[in-house]
C-alpha atoms as a PDB file:
ATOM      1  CA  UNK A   1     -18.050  15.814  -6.197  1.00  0.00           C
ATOM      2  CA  UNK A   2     -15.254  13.102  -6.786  1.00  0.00           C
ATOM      3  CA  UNK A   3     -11.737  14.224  -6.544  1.00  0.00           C
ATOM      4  CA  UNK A   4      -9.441  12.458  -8.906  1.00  0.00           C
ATOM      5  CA  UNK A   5      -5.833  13.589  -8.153  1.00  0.00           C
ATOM      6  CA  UNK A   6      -3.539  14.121 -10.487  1.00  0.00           C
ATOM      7  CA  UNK A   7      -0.688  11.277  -9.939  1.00  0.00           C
ATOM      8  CA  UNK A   8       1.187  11.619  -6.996  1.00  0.00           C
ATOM      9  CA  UNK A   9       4.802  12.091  -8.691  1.00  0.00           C
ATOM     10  CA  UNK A  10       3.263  15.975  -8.889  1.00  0.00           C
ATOM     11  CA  UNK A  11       3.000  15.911  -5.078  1.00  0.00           C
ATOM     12  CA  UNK A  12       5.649  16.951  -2.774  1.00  0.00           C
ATOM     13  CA  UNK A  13       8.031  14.314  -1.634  1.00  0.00           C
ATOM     14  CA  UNK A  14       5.787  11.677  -3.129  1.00  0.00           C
ATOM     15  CA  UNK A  15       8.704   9.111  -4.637  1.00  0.00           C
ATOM     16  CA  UNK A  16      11.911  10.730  -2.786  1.00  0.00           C
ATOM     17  CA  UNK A  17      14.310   7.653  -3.000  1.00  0.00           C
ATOM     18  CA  UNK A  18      14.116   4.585  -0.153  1.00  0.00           C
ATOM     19  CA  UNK A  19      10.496   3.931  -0.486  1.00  0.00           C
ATOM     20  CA  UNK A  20      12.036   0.185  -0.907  1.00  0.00           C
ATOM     21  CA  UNK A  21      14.267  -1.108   1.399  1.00  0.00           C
ATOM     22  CA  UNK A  22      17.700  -0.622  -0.608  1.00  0.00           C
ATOM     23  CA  UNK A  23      16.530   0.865  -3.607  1.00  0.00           C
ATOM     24  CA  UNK A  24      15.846   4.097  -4.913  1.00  0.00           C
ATOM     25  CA  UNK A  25      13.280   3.142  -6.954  1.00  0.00           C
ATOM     26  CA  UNK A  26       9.633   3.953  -6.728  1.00  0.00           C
ATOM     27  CA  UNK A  27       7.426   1.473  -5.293  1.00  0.00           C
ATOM     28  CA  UNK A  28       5.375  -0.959  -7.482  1.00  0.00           C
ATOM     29  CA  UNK A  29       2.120  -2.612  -7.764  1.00  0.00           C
ATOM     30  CA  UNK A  30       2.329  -6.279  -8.671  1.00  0.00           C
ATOM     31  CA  UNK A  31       1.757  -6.172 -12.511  1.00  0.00           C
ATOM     32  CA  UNK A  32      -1.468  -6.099 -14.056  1.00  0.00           C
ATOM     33  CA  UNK A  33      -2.840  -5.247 -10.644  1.00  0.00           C
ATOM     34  CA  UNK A  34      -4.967  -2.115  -9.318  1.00  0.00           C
ATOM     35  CA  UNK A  35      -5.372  -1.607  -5.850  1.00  0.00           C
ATOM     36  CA  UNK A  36      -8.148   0.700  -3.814  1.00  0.00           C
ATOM     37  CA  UNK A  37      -7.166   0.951  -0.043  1.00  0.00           C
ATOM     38  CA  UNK A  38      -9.582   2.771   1.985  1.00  0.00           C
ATOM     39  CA  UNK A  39      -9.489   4.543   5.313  1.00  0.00           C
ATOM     40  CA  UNK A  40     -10.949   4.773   8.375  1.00  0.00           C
ATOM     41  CA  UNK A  41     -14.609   4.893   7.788  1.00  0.00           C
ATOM     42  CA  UNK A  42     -15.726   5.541  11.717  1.00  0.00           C
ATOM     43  CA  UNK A  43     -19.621   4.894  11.183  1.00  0.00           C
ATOM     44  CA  UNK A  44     -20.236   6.894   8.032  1.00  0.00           C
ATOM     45  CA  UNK A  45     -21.877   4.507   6.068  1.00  0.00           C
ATOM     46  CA  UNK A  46     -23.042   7.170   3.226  1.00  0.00           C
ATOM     47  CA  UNK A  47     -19.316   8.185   3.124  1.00  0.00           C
ATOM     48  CA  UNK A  48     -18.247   4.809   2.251  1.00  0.00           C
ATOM     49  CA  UNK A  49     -21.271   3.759  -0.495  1.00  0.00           C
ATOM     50  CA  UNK A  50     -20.577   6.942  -2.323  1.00  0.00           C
ATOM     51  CA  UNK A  51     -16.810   5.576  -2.288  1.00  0.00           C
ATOM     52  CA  UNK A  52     -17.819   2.135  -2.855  1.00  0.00           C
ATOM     53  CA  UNK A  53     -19.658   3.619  -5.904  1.00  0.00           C
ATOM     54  CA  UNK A  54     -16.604   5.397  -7.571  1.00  0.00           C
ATOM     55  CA  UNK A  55     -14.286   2.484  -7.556  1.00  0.00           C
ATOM     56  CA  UNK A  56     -16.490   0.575  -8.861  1.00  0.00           C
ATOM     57  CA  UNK A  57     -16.839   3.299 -11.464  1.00  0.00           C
ATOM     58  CA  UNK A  58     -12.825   2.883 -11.734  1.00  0.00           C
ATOM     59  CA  UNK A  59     -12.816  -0.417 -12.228  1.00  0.00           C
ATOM     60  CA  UNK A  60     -15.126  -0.169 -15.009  1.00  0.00           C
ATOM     61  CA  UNK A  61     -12.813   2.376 -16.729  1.00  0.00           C
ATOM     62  CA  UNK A  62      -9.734   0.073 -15.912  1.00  0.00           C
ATOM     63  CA  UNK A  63     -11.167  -3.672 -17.408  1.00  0.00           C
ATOM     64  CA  UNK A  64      -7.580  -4.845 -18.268  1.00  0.00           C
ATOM     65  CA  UNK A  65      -6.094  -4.666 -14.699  1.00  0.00           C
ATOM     66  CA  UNK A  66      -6.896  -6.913 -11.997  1.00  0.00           C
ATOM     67  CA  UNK A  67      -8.478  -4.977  -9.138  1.00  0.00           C
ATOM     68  CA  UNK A  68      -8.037  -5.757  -5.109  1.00  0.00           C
ATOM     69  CA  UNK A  69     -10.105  -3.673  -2.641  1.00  0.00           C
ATOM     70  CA  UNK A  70      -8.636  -2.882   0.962  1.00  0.00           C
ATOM     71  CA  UNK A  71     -10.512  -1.328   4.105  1.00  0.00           C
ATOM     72  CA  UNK A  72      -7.818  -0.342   6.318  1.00  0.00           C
ATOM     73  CA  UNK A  73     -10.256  -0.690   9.848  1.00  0.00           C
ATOM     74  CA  UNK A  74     -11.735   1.613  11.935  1.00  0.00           C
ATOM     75  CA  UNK A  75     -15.242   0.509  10.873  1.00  0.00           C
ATOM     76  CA  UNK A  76     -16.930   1.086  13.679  1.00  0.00           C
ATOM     77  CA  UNK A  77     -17.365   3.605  16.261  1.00  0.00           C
ATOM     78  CA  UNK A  78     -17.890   7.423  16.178  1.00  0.00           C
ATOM     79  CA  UNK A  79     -20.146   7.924  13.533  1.00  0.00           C
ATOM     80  CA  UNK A  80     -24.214   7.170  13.373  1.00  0.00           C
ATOM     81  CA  UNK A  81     -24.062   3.912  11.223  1.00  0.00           C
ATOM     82  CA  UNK A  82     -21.745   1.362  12.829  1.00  0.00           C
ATOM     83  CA  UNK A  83     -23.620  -1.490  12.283  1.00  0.00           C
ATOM     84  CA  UNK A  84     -24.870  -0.635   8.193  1.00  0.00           C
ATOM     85  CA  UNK A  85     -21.149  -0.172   7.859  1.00  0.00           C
ATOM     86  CA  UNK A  86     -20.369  -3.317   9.259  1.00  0.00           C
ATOM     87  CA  UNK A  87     -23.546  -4.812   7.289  1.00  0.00           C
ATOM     88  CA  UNK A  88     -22.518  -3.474   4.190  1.00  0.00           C
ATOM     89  CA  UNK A  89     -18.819  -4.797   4.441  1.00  0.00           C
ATOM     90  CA  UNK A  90     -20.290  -8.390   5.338  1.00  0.00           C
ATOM     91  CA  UNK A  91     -21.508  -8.462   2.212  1.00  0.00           C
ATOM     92  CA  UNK A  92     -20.125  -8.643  -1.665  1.00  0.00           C
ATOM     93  CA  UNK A  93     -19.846  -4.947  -2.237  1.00  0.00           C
ATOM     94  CA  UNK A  94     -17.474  -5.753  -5.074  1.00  0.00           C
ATOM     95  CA  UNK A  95     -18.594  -8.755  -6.910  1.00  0.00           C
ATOM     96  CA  UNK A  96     -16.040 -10.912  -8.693  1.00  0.00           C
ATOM     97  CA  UNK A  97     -13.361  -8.649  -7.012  1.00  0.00           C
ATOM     98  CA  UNK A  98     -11.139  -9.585  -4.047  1.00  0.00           C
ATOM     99  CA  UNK A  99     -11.695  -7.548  -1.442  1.00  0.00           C
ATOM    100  CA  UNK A 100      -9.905  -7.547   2.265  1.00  0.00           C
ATOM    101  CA  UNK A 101     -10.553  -5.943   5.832  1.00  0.00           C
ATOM    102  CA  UNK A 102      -8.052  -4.960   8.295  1.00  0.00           C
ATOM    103  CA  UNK A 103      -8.451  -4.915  11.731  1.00  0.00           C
ATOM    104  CA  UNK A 104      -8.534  -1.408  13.495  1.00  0.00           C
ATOM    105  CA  UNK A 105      -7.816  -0.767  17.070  1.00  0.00           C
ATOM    106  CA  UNK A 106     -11.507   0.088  16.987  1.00  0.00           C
ATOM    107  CA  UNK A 107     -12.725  -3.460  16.176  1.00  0.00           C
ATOM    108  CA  UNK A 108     -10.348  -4.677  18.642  1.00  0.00           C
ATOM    109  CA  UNK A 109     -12.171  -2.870  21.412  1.00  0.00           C
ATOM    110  CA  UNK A 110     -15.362  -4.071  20.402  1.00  0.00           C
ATOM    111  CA  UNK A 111     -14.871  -7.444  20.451  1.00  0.00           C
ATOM    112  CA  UNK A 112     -12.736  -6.737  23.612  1.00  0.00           C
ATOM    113  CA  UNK A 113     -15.997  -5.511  25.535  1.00  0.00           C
ATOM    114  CA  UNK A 114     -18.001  -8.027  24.120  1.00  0.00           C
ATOM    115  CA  UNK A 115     -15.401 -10.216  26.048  1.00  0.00           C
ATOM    116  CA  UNK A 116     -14.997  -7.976  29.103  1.00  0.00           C
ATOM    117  CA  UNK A 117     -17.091  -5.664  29.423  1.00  0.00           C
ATOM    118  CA  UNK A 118     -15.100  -4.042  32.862  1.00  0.00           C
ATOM    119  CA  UNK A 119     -11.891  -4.089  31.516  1.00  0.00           C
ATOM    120  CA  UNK A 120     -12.936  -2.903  28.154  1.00  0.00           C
ATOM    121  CA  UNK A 121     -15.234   0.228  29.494  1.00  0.00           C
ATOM    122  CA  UNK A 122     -12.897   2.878  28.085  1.00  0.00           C
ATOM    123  CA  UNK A 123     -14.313   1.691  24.709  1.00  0.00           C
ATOM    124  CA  UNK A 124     -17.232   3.822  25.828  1.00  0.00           C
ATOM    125  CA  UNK A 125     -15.572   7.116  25.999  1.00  0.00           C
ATOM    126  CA  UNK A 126     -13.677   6.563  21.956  1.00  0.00           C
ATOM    127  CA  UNK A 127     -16.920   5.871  20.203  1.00  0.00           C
ATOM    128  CA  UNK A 128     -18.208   2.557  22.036  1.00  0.00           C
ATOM    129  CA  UNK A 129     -21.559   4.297  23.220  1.00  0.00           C
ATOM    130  CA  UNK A 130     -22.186   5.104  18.803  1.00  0.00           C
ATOM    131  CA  UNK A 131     -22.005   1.963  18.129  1.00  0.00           C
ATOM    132  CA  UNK A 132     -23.665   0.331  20.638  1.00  0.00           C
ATOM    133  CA  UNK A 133     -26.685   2.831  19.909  1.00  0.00           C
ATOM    134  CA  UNK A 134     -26.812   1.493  16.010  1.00  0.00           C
ATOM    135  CA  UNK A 135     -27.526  -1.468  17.269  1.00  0.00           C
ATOM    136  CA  UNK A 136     -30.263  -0.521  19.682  1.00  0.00           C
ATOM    137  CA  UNK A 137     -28.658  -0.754  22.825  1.00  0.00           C
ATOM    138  CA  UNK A 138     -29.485   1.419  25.459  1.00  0.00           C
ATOM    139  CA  UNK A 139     -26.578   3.096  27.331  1.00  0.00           C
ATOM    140  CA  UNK A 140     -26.930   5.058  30.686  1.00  0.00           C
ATOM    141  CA  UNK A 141     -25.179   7.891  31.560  1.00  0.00           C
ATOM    142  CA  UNK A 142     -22.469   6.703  34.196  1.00  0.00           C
ATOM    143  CA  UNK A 143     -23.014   2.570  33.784  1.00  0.00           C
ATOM    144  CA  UNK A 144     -21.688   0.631  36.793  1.00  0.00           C
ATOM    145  CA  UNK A 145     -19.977  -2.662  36.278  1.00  0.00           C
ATOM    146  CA  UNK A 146     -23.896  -4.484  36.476  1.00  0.00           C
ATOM    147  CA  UNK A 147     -25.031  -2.140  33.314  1.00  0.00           C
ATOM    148  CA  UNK A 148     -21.518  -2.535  31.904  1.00  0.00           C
ATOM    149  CA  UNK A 149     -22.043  -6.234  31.938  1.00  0.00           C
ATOM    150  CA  UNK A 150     -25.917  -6.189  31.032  1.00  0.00           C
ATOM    151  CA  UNK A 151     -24.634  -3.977  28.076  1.00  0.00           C
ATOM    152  CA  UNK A 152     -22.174  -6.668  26.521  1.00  0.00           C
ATOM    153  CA  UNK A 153     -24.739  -9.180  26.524  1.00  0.00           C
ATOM    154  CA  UNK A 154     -27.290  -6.613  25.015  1.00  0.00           C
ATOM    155  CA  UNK A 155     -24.873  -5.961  21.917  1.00  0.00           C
ATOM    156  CA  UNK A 156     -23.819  -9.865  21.765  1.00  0.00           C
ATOM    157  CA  UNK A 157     -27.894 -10.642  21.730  1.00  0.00           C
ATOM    158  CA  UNK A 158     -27.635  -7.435  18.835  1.00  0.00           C
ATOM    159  CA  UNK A 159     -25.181  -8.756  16.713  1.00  0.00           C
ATOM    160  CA  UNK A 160     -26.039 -10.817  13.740  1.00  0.00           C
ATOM    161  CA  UNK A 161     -23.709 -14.166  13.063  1.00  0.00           C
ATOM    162  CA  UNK A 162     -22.639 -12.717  10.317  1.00  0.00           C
ATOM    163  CA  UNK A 163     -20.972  -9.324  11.543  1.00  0.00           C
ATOM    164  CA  UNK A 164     -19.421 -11.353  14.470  1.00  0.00           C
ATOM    165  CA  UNK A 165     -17.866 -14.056  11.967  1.00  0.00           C
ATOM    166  CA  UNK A 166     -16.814 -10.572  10.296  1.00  0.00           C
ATOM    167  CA  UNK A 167     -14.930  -8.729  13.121  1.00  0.00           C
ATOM    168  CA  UNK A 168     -13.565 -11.977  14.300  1.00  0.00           C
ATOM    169  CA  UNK A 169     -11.914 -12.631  10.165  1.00  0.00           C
ATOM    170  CA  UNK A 170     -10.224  -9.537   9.835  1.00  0.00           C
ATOM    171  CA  UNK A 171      -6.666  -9.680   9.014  1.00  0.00           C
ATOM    172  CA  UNK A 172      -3.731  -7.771  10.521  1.00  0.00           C
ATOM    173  CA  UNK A 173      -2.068  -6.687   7.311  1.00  0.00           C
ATOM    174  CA  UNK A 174      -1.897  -7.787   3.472  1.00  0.00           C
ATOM    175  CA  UNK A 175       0.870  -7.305   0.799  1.00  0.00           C
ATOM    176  CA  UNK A 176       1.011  -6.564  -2.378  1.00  0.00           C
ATOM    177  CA  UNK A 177       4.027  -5.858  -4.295  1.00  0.00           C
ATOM    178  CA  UNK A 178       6.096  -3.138  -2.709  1.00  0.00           C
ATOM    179  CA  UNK A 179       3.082  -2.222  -0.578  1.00  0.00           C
ATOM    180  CA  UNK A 180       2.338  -2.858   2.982  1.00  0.00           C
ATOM    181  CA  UNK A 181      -1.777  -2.357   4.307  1.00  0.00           C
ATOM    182  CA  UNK A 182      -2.165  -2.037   8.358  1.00  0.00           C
ATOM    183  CA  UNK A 183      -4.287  -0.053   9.897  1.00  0.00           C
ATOM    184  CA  UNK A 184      -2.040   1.951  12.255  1.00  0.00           C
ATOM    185  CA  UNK A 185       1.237   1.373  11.043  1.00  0.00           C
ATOM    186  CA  UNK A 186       4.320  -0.897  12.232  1.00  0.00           C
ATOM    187  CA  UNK A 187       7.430  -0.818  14.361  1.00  0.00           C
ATOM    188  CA  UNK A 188      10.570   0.594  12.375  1.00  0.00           C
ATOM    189  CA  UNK A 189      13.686  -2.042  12.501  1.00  0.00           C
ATOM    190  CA  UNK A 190      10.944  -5.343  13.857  1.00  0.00           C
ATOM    191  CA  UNK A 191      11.034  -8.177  10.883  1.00  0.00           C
ATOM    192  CA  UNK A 192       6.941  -8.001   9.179  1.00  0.00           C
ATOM    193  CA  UNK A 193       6.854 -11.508  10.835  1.00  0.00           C
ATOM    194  CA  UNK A 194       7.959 -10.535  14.770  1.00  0.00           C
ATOM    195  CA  UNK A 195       5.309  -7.211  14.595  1.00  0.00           C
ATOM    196  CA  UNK A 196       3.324  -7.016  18.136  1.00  0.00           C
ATOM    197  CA  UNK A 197      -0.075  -7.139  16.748  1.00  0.00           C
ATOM    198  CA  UNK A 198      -1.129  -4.054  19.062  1.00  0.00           C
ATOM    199  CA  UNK A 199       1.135  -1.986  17.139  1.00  0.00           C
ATOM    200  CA  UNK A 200      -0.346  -3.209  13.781  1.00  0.00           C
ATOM    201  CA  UNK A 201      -3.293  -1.453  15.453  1.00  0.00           C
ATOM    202  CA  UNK A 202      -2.566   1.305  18.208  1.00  0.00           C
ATOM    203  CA  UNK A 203       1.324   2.713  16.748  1.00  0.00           C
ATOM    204  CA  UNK A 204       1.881   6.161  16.618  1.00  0.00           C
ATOM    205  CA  UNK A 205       5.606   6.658  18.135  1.00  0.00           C
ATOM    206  CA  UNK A 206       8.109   5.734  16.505  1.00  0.00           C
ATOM    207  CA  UNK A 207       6.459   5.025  13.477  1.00  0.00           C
ATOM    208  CA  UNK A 208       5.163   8.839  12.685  1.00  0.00           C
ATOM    209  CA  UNK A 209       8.373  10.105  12.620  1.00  0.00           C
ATOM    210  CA  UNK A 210      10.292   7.433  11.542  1.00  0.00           C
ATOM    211  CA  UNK A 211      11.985   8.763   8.033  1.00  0.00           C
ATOM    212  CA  UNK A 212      14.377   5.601   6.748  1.00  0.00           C
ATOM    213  CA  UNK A 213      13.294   3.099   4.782  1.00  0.00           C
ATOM    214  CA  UNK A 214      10.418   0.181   6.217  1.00  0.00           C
ATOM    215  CA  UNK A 215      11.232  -2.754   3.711  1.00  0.00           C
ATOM    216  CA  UNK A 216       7.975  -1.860   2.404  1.00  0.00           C
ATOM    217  CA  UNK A 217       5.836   1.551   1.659  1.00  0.00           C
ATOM    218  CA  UNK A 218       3.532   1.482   4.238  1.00  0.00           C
ATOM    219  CA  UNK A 219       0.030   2.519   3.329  1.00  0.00           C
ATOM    220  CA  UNK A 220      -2.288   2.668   6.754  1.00  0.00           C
ATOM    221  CA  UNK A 221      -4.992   4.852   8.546  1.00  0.00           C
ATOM    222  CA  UNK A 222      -5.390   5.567  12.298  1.00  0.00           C
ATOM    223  CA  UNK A 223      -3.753   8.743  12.696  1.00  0.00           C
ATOM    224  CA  UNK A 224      -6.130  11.784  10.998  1.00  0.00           C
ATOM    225  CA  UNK A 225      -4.676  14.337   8.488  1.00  0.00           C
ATOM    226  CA  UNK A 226      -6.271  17.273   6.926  1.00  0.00           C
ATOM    227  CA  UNK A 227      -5.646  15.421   3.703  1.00  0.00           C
ATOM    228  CA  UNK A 228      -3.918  12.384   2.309  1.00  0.00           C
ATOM    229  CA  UNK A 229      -0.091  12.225   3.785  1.00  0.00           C
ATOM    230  CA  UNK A 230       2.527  11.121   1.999  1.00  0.00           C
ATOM    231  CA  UNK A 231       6.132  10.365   3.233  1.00  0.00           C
ATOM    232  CA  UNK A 232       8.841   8.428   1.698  1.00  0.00           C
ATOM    233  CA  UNK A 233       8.227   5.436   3.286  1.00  0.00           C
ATOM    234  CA  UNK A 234       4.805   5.872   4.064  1.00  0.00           C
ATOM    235  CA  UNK A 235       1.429   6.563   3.015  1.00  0.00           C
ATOM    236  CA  UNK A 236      -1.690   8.102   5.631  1.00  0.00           C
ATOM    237  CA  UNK A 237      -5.400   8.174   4.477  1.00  0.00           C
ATOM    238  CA  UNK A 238      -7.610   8.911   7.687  1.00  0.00           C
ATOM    239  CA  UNK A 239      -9.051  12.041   6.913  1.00  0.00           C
ATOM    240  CA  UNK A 240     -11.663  12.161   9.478  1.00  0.00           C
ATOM    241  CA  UNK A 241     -14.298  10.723   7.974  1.00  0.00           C
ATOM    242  CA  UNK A 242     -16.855  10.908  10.737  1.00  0.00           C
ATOM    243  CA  UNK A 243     -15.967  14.286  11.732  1.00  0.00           C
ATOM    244  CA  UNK A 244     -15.077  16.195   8.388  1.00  0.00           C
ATOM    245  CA  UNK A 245     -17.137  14.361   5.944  1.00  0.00           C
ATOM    246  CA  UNK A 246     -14.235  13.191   4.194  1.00  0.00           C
ATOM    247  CA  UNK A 247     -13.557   9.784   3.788  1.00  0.00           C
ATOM    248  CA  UNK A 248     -10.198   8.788   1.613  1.00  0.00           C
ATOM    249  CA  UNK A 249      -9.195   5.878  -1.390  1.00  0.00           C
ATOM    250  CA  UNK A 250      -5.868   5.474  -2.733  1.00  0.00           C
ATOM    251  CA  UNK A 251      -5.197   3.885  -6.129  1.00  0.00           C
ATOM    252  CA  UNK A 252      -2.432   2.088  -6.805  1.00  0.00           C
ATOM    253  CA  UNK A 253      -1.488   0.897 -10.003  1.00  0.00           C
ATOM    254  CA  UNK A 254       2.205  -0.138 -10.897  1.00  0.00           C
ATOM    255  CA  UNK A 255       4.514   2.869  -9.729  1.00  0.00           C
ATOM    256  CA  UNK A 256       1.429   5.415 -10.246  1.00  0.00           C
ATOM    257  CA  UNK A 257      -0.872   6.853  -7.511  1.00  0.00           C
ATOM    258  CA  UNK A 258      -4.159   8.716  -6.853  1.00  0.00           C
ATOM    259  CA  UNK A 259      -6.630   9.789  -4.482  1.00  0.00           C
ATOM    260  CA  UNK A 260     -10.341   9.080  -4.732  1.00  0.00           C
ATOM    261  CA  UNK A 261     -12.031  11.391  -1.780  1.00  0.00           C
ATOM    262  CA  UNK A 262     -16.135  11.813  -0.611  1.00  0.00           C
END
């Protein structure tokens, strides 16, 4: 069943001050704007149309606000479904609405086998050998650097035009208002602009513990939780989808918040 939380001023440290760099105030939503950020989705294709299906369902409910849709990365890998993930996303899931993908550190290995399939092979061992398996290529128990290569060119020969032109779009981050979208997270005291892309992608340290103020409230995935966490200058929805059936939305609408969950 869906889970609508009640909004997130009820939850424990949810709008402690500093969420905005300088200001005690809580962070806002552009007006007139709705936002739906999802996390990591790891395969689990059912997981994200039954998600897909109740924001669509919210945005019904909500026809004077604007709506944006953002997947947060981590698309691929892990879970059975990779590629209908990936199929699905290439698509217009939301019609009429704007929607956006991140890039997660899992796309990022992908497309770095695709490109070296030797230097990339420890894609294999985080999920590679899922994906490569939803889209029908073989993978041998202990490949060499020959099956390695024949590999890569088996999942380039796989992959449609369209899911390529995909993985290659996907953006690094997107704004809105007072809210900052990455997939892993960013480096505390580095200007938005001067951010190493890997850390957009791969951060943990010092970002996890980081407790000040990050000139924006940074919404991301990458790093699981046994539910939704939310800090004062941050916000974590990777629940584990592939692994705990679980896969987490956040609205956003002006200073209010809530969870949609699978």
């Amino acid at each position: 069943m869906p889970v609508l939380t009640d909004w997130i001023p009820r939850l424990r440290d949810a709008l402690r001050p500093g969420a905005r760099a300088g200001s005690g105030a809580a962070p806002r939503t552009p007006e007139g704007l709705r936002l739906y950020a999802i996390g990591d989705v790891h395969g689990r294709k059912d997981l994200l149309d039954r998600l897909h299906d109740r924001i669509r369902a919210d945005i019904a409910r909500h026809p004077d606000r604007t709506p944006v849709v953002i997947h947060l990365g981590d698309y691929v890998d892990r879970g059975p479904d990779s590629r209908g993930v990936v199929e699905t996303l290439c698509g217009d899931p939301f019609p009429g609405v704007e929607t956006l993908a991140l890039r997660g550190n899992h796309e990022d290995a992908m497309l770095a086998f695709l490109n070296d399939p030797i230097g990339a092979s420890a894609w294999l061992g985080f999920g590679g050998v899922q994906t490569l398996t939803s889209y029908g290529v073989a993978v041998p128990a202990d490949p060499g650097p020959e099956a390695l290569a024949a590999m890569s060119r088996a999942l380039g020969a796989a992959l449609p035009d369209t899911h390529r032109a995909f993985l290659r779009s996907l953006l690094d981050y997107a704004e809105r208002g007072d809210y900052l979208f990455v997939h892993a997270g960013i480096r505390p005291g580095v200007p938005l602009e001067r951010q190493d892309r890997a850390d957009l992608m791969y951060i943990r340290e010092p970002f996890l513990s980081h407790r000040r103020p990050l000139g924006h409230m940074v919404v991301h995935g990458h790093h699981v939780g046994d539910g939704p966490v939310v800090k004062s200058n941050r916000i974590g929805i990777d629940t584990g989808a592939f692994a705990t059936g679980c896969l987490t939305g956040l609205v956003l609408d002006g200073a209010e918040r809530a969870f949609l969950t699978t």
